[in-house]
PDB file of N, CA and C in Angstrom:
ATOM      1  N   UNK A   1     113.623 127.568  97.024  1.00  0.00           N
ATOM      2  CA  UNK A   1     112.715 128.409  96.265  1.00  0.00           C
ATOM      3  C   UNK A   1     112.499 127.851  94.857  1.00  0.00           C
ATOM      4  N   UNK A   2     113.492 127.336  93.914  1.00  0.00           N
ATOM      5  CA  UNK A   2     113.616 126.667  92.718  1.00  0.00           C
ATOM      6  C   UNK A   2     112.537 125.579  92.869  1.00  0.00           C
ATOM      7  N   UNK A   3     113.102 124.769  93.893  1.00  0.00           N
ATOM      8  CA  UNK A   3     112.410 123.298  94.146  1.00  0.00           C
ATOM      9  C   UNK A   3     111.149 123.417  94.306  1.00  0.00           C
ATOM     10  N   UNK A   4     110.154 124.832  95.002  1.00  0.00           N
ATOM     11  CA  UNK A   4     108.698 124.736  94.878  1.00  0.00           C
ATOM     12  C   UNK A   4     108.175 125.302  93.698  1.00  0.00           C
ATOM     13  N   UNK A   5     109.136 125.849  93.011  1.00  0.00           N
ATOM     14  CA  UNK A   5     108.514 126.153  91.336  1.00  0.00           C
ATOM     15  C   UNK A   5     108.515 125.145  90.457  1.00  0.00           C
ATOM     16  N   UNK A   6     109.767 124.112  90.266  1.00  0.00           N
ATOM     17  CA  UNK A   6     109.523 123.011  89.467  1.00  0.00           C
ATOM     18  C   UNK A   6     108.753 122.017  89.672  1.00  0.00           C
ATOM     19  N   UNK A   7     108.093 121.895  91.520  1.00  0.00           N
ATOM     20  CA  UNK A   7     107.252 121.038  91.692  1.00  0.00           C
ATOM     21  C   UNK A   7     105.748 121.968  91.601  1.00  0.00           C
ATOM     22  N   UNK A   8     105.983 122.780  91.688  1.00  0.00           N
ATOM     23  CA  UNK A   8     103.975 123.127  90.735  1.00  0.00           C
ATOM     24  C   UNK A   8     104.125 123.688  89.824  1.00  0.00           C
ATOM     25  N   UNK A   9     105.141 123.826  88.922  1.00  0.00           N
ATOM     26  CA  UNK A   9     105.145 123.458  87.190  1.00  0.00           C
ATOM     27  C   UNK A   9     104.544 121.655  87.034  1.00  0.00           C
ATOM     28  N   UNK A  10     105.400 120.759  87.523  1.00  0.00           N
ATOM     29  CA  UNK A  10     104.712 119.924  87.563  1.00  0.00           C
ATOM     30  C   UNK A  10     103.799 119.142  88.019  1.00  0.00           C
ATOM     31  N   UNK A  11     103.480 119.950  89.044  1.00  0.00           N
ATOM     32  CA  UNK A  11     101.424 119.789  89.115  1.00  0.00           C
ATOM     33  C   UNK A  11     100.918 119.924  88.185  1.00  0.00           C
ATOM     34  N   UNK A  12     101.251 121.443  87.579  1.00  0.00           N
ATOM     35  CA  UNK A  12     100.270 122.019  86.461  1.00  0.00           C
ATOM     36  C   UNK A  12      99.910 121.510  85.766  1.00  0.00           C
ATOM     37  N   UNK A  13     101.439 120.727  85.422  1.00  0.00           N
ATOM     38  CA  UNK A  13     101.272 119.639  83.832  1.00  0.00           C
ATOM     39  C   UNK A  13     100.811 118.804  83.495  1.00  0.00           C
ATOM     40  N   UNK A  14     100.580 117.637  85.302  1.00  0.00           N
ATOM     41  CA  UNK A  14     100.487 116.312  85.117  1.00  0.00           C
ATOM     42  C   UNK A  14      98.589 116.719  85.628  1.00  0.00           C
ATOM     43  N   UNK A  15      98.464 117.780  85.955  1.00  0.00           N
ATOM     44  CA  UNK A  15      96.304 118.111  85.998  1.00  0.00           C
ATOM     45  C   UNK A  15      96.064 118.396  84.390  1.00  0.00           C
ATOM     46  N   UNK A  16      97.025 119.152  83.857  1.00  0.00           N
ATOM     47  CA  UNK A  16      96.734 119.425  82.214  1.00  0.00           C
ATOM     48  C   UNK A  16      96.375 117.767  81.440  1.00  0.00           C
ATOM     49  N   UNK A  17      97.464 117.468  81.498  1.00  0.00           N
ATOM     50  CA  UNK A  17      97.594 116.242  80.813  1.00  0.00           C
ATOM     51  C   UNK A  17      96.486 115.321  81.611  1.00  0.00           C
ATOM     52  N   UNK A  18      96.308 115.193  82.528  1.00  0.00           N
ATOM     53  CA  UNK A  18      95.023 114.074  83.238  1.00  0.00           C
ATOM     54  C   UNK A  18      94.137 114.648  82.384  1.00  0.00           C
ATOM     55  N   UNK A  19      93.363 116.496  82.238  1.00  0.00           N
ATOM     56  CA  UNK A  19      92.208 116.904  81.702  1.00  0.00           C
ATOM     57  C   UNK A  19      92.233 116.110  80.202  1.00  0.00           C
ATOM     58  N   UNK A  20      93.297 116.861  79.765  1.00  0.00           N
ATOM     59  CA  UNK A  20      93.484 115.988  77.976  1.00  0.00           C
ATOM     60  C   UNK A  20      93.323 114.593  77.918  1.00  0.00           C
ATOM     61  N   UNK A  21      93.558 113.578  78.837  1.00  0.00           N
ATOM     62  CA  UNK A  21      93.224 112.433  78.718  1.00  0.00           C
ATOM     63  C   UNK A  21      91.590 112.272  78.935  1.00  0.00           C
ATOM     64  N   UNK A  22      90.934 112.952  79.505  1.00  0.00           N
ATOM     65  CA  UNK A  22      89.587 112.745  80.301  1.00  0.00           C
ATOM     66  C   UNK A  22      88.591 113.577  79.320  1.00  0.00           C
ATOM     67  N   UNK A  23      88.870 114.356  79.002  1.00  0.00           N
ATOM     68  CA  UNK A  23      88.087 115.520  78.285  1.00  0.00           C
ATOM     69  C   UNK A  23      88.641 115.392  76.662  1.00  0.00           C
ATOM     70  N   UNK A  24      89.879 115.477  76.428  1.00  0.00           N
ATOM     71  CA  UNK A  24      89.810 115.148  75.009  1.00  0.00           C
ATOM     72  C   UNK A  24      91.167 114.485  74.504  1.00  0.00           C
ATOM     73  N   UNK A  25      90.941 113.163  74.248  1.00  0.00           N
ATOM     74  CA  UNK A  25      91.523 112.269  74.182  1.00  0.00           C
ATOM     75  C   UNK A  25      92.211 112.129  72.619  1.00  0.00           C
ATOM     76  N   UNK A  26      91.595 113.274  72.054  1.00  0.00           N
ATOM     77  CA  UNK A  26      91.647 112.792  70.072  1.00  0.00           C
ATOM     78  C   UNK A  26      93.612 113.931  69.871  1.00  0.00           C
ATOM     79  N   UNK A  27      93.300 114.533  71.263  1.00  0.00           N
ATOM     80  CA  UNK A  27      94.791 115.704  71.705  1.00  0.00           C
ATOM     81  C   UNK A  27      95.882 114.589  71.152  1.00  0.00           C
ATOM     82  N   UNK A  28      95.447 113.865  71.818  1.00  0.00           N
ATOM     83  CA  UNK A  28      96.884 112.773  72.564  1.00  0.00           C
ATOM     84  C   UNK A  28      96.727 111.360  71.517  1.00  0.00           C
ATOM     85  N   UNK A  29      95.361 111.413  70.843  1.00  0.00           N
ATOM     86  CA  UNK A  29      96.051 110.164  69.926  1.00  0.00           C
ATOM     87  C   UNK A  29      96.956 109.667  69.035  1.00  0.00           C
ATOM     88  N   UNK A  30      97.869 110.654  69.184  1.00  0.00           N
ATOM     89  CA  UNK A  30      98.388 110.499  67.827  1.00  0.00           C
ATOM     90  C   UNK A  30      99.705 109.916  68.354  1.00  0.00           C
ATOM     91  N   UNK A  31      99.663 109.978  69.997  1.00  0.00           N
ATOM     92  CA  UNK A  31     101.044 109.333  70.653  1.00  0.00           C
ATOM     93  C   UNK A  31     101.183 107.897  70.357  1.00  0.00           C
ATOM     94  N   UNK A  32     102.333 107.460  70.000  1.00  0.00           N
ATOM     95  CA  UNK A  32     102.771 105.629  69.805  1.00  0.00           C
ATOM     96  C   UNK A  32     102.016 105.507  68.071  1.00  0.00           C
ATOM     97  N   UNK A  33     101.508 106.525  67.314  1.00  0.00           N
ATOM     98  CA  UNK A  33     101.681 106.086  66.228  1.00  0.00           C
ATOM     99  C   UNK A  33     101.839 106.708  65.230  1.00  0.00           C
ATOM    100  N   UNK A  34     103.384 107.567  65.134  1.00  0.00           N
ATOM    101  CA  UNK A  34     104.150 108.032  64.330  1.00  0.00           C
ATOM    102  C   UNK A  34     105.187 107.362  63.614  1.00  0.00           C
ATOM    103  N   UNK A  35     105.331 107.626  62.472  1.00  0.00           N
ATOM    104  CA  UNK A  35     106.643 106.532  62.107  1.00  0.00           C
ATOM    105  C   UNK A  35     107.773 106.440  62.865  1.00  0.00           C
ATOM    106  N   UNK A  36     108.217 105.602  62.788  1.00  0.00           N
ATOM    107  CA  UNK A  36     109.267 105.276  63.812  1.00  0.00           C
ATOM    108  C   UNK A  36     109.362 104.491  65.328  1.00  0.00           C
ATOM    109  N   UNK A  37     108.209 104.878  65.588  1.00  0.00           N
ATOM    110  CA  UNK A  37     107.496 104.194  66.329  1.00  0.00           C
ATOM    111  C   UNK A  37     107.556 102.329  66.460  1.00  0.00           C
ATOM    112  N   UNK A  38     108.202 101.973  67.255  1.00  0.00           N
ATOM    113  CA  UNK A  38     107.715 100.174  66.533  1.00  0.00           C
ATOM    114  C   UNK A  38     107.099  99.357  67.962  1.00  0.00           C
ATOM    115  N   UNK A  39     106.330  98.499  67.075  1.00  0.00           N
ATOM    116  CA  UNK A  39     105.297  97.870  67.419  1.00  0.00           C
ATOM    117  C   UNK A  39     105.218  96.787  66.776  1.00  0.00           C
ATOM    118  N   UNK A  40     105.918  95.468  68.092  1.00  0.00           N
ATOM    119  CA  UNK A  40     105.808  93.919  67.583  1.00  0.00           C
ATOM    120  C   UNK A  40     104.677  93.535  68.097  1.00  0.00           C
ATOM    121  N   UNK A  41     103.695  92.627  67.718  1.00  0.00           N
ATOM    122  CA  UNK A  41     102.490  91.792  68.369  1.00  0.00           C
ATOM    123  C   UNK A  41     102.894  90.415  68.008  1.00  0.00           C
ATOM    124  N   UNK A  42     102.599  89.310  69.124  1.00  0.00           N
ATOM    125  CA  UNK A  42     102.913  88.298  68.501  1.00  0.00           C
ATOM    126  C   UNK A  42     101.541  87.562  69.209  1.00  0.00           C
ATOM    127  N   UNK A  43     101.820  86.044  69.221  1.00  0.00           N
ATOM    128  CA  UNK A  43     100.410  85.323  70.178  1.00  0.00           C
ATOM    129  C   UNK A  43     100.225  85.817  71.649  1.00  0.00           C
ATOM    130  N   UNK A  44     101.033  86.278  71.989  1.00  0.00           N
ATOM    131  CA  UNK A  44     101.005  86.342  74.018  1.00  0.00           C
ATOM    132  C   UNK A  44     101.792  86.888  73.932  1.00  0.00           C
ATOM    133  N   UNK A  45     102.026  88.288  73.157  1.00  0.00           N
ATOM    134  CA  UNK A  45     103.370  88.882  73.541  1.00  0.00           C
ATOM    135  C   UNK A  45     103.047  90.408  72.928  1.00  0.00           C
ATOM    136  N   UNK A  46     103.378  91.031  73.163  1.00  0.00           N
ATOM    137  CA  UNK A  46     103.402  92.692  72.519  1.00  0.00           C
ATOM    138  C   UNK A  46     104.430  93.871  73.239  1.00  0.00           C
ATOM    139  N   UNK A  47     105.209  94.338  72.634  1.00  0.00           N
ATOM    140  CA  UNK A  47     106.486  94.884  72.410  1.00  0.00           C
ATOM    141  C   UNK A  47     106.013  96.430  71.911  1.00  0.00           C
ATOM    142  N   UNK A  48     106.195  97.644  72.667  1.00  0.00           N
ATOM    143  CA  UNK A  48     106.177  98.957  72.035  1.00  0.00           C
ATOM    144  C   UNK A  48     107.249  99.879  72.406  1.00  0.00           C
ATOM    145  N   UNK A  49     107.672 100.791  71.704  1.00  0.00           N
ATOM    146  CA  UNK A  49     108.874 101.059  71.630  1.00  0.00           C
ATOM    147  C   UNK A  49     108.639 102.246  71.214  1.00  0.00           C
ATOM    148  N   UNK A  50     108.170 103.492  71.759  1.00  0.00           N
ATOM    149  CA  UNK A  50     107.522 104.942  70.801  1.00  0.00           C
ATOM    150  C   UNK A  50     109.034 105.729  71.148  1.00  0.00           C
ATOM    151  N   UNK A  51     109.893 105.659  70.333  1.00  0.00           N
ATOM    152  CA  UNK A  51     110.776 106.373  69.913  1.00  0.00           C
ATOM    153  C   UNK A  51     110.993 107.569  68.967  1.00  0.00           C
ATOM    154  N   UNK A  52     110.331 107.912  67.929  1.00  0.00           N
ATOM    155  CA  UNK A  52     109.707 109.052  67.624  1.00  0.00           C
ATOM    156  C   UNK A  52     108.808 110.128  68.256  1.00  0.00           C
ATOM    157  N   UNK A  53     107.939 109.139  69.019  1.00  0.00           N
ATOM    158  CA  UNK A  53     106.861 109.775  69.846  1.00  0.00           C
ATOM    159  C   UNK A  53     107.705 110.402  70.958  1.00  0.00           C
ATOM    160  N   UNK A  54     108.427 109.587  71.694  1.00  0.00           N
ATOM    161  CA  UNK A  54     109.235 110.271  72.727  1.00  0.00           C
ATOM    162  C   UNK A  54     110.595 111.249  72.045  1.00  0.00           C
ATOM    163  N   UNK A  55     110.588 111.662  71.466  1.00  0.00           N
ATOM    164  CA  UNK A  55     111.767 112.191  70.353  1.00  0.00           C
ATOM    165  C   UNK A  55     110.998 113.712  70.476  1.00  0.00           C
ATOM    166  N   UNK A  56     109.808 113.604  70.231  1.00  0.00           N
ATOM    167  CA  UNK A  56     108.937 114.424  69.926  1.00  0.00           C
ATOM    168  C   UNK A  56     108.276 115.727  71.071  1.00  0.00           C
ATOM    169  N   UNK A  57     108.105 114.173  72.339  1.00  0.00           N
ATOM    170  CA  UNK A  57     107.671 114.622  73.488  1.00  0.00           C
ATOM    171  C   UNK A  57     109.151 115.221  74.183  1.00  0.00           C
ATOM    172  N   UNK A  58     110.245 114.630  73.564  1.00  0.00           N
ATOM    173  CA  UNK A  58     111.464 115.584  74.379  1.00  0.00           C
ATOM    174  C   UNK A  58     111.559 117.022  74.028  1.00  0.00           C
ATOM    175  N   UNK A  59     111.348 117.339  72.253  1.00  0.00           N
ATOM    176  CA  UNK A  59     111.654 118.537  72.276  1.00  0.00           C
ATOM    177  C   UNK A  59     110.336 119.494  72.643  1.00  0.00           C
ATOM    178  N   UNK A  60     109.104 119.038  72.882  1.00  0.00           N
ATOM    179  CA  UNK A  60     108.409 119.771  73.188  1.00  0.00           C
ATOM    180  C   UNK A  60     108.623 120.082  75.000  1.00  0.00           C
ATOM    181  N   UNK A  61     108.919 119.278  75.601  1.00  0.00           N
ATOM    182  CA  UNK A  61     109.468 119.941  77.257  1.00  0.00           C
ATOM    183  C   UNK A  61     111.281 120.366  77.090  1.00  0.00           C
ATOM    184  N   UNK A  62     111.135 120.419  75.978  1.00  0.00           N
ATOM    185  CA  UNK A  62     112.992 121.290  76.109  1.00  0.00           C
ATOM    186  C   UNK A  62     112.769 122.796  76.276  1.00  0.00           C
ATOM    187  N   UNK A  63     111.838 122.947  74.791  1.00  0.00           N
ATOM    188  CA  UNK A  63     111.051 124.212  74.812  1.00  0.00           C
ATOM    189  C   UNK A  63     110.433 124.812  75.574  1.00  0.00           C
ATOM    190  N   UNK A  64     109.430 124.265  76.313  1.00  0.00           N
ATOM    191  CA  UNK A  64     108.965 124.497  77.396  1.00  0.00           C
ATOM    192  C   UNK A  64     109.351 125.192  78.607  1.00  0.00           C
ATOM    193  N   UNK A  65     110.465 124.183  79.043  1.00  0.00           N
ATOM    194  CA  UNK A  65     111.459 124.315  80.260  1.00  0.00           C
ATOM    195  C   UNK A  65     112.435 126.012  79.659  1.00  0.00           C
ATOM    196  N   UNK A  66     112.137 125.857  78.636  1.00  0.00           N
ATOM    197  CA  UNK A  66     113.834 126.987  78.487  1.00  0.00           C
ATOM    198  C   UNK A  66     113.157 128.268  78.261  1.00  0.00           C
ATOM    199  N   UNK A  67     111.770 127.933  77.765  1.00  0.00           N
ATOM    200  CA  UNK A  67     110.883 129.468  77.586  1.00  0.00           C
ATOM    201  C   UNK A  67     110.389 129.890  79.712  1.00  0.00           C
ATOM    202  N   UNK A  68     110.585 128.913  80.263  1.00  0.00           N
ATOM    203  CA  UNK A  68     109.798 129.061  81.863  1.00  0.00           C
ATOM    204  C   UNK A  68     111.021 129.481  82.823  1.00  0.00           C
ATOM    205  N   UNK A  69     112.159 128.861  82.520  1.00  0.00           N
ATOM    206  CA  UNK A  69     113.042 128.668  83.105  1.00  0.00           C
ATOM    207  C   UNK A  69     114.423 129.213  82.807  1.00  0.00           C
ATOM    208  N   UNK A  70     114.410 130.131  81.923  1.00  0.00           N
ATOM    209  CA  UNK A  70     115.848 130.495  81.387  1.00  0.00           C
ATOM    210  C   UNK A  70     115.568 132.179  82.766  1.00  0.00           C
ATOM    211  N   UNK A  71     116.980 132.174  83.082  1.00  0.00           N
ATOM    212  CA  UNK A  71     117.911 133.200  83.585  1.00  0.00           C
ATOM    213  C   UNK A  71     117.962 134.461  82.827  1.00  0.00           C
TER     214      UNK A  71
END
Protein backbone atom coordinates (compact mmCIF):
# COMPACT_ATOMS: atom_id res chain seq x y z
CA UNK A 1 0.00 0.00 0.00
CA UNK A 2 3.08 2.46 0.94
CA UNK A 3 4.87 1.33 -2.28
CA UNK A 4 1.83 2.60 -4.63
CA UNK A 5 1.81 5.98 -2.83
CA UNK A 6 5.52 6.73 -3.12
CA UNK A 7 5.41 5.58 -6.68
CA UNK A 8 2.61 8.22 -7.78
CA UNK A 9 4.08 10.82 -5.52
CA UNK A 10 6.70 10.24 -7.88
CA UNK A 11 4.87 10.39 -11.01
CA UNK A 12 3.45 13.54 -9.83
CA UNK A 13 6.78 15.07 -9.46
CA UNK A 14 8.77 13.87 -12.28
CA UNK A 15 5.17 15.28 -14.85
CA UNK A 16 5.59 18.57 -12.56
CA UNK A 17 9.10 18.98 -13.13
CA UNK A 18 8.96 17.77 -17.10
CA UNK A 19 5.94 20.79 -17.25
CA UNK A 20 8.55 23.34 -15.51
CA UNK A 21 11.14 22.35 -17.87
CA UNK A 22 8.77 22.69 -21.05
CA UNK A 23 6.53 25.52 -20.05
CA UNK A 24 8.72 27.54 -17.83
CA UNK A 25 12.14 27.09 -17.77
CA UNK A 26 13.20 30.70 -16.03
CA UNK A 27 11.54 28.19 -12.57
CA UNK A 28 14.58 26.08 -12.81
CA UNK A 29 17.32 28.44 -13.98
CA UNK A 30 18.78 29.23 -11.29
CA UNK A 31 19.89 25.37 -10.80
CA UNK A 32 24.02 24.83 -11.17
CA UNK A 33 24.42 28.53 -10.58
CA UNK A 34 24.52 29.30 -6.99
CA UNK A 35 27.62 29.89 -5.12
CA UNK A 36 29.19 27.01 -4.33
CA UNK A 37 28.45 25.49 -7.12
CA UNK A 38 31.82 24.69 -9.18
CA UNK A 39 32.40 24.73 -12.58
CA UNK A 40 35.85 23.84 -14.36
CA UNK A 41 35.93 24.42 -18.34
CA UNK A 42 38.98 23.65 -19.93
CA UNK A 43 39.80 22.96 -24.03
CA UNK A 44 37.86 19.45 -24.29
CA UNK A 45 36.92 19.10 -20.94
CA UNK A 46 34.11 20.48 -18.53
CA UNK A 47 33.64 19.42 -14.92
CA UNK A 48 30.25 20.42 -12.85
CA UNK A 49 29.79 19.80 -9.49
CA UNK A 50 26.27 21.66 -8.18
CA UNK A 51 26.78 21.11 -4.59
CA UNK A 52 24.89 23.96 -3.23
CA UNK A 53 22.29 23.43 -5.78
CA UNK A 54 21.88 19.87 -4.63
CA UNK A 55 22.20 21.02 -0.85
CA UNK A 56 19.28 23.00 -1.70
CA UNK A 57 17.32 20.50 -3.76
CA UNK A 58 17.83 18.08 -0.60
CA UNK A 59 16.19 20.21 1.84
CA UNK A 60 13.45 21.09 -0.32
CA UNK A 61 12.34 17.05 -0.76
CA UNK A 62 13.12 16.59 3.08
CA UNK A 63 10.31 19.01 3.57
CA UNK A 64 8.28 17.76 1.25
CA UNK A 65 8.49 14.07 2.14
CA UNK A 66 7.90 14.86 6.00
CA UNK A 67 4.89 17.35 5.35
CA UNK A 68 3.26 14.05 2.87
CA UNK A 69 4.54 11.41 4.76
CA UNK A 70 4.82 11.84 8.49
CA UNK A 71 2.67 9.31 10.81
Amino acid sequence: MALGKLLAAIGVVLVVIGLAFTYAPWLIGWFGKLPGDIRIEGERQFVFIPITSMLVVSIILTLIINLFFRK
